[in-house]
Protein backbone atom coordinates (compact mmCIF):
# COMPACT_ATOMS: atom_id res chain seq x y z
CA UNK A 1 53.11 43.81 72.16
CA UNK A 2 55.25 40.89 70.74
CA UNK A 3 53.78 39.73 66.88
CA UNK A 4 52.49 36.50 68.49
CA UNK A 5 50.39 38.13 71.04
CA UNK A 6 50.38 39.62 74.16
CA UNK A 7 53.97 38.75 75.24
CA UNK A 8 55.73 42.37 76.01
CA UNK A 9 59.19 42.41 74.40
CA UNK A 10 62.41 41.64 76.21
CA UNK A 11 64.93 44.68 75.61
CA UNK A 12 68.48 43.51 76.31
CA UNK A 13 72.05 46.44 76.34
CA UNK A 14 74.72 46.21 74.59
CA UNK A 15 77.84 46.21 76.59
CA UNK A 16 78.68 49.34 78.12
CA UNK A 17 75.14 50.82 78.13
CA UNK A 18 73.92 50.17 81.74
CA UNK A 19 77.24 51.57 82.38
CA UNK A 20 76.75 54.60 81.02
CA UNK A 21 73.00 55.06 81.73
CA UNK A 22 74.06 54.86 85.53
CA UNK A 23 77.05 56.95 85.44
CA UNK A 24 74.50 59.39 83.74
CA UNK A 25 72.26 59.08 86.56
CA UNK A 26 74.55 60.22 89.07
CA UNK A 27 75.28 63.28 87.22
CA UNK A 28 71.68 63.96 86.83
CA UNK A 29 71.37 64.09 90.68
CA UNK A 30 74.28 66.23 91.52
CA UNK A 31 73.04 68.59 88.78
CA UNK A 32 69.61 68.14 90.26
CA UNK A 33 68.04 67.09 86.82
CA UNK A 34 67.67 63.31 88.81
CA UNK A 35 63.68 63.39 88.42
CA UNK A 36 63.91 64.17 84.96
CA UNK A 37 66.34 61.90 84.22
CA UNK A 38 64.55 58.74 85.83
CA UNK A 39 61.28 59.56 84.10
CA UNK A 40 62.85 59.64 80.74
CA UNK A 41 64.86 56.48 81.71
CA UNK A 42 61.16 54.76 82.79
CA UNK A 43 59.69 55.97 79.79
CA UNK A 44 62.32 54.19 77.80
CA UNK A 45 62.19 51.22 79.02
CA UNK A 46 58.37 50.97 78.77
CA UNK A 47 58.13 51.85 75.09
CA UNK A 48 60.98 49.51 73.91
CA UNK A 49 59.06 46.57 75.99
CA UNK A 50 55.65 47.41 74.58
CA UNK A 51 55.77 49.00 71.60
CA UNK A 52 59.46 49.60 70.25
CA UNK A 53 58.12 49.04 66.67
CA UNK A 54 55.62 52.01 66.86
CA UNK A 55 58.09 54.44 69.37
CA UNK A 56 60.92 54.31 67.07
CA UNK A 57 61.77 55.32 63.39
CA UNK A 58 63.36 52.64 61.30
CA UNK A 59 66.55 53.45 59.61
CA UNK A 60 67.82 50.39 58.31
CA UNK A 61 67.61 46.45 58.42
CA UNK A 62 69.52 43.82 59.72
CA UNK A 63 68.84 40.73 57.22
CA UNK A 64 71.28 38.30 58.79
CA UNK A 65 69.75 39.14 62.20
CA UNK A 66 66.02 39.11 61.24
CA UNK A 67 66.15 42.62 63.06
CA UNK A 68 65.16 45.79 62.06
CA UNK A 69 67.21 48.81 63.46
CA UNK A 70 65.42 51.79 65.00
CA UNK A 71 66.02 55.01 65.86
CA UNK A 72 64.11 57.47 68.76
CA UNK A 73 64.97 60.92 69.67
CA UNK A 74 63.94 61.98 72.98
CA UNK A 75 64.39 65.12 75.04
CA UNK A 76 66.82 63.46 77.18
CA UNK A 77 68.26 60.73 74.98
CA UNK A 78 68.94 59.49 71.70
CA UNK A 79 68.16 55.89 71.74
CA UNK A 80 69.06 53.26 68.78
CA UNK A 81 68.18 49.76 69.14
CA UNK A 82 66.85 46.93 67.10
CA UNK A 83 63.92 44.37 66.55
CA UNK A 84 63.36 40.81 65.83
CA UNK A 85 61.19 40.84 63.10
CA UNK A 86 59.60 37.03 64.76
CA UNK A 87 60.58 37.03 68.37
CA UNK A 88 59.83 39.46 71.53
CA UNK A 89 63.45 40.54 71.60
CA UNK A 90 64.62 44.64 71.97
CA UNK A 91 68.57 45.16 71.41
CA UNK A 92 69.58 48.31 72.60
CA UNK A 93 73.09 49.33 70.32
CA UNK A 94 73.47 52.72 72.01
CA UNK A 95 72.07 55.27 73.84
CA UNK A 96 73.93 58.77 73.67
CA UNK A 97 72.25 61.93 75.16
CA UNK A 98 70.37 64.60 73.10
CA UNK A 99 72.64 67.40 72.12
CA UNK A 100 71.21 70.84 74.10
CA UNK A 101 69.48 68.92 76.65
CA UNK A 102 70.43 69.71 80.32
CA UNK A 103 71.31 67.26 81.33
CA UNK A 104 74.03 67.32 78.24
CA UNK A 105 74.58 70.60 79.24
CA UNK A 106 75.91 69.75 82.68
CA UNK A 107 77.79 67.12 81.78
CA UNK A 108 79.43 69.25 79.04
């Protein structure tokens, strides 16, 4: 949860991300990896609005920002994002997908 309290975080994508995460998605069904692919997706999204601070390892910080940048390796995706150090607020910078994974694999 958020610092202040119970407040779950609010992850927001940079442009180009959604994008990408969808055209990934329709990949993942032709390939028939689709069930695999949404739970990962799901499983995303509810760490990085519950506990992105725990999920992730940090790799750097962003002192203008108050944010601290995070990194998370997963068996579908590699997923780098940041976190207000103050506020409930999840940036998500990029999201590529983990090299070997088949779902990389049929794309590649």
């Amino acid at each position: 949860m958020s610092p202040g309290g119970d407040e779950p975080f609010t992850p927001t994508y940079a442009a180009g991300v959604l994008e990408l995460l969808r055209g990934w998605g329709l990949v993942a069904g032709r390939v028939g990896l689709w069930d695999q692919y949404l739970a990962a997706l799901r499983e995303v999204e509810r760490q990085l609005r519950t506990r992105p601070r725990e999920w992730g390892d940090p790799t750097h910080n962003f002192h203008g920002l108050a944010m601290v940048g995070y990194q998370r390796y997963t068996p579908v995706f590699i997923v780098r994002y940041a976190v207000h150090q103050t506020h409930p607020l999840v940036f998500v910078r990029e999201v590529v997908l983990t090299p070997g994974s088949p779902l990389a694999e049929g794309i590649g």
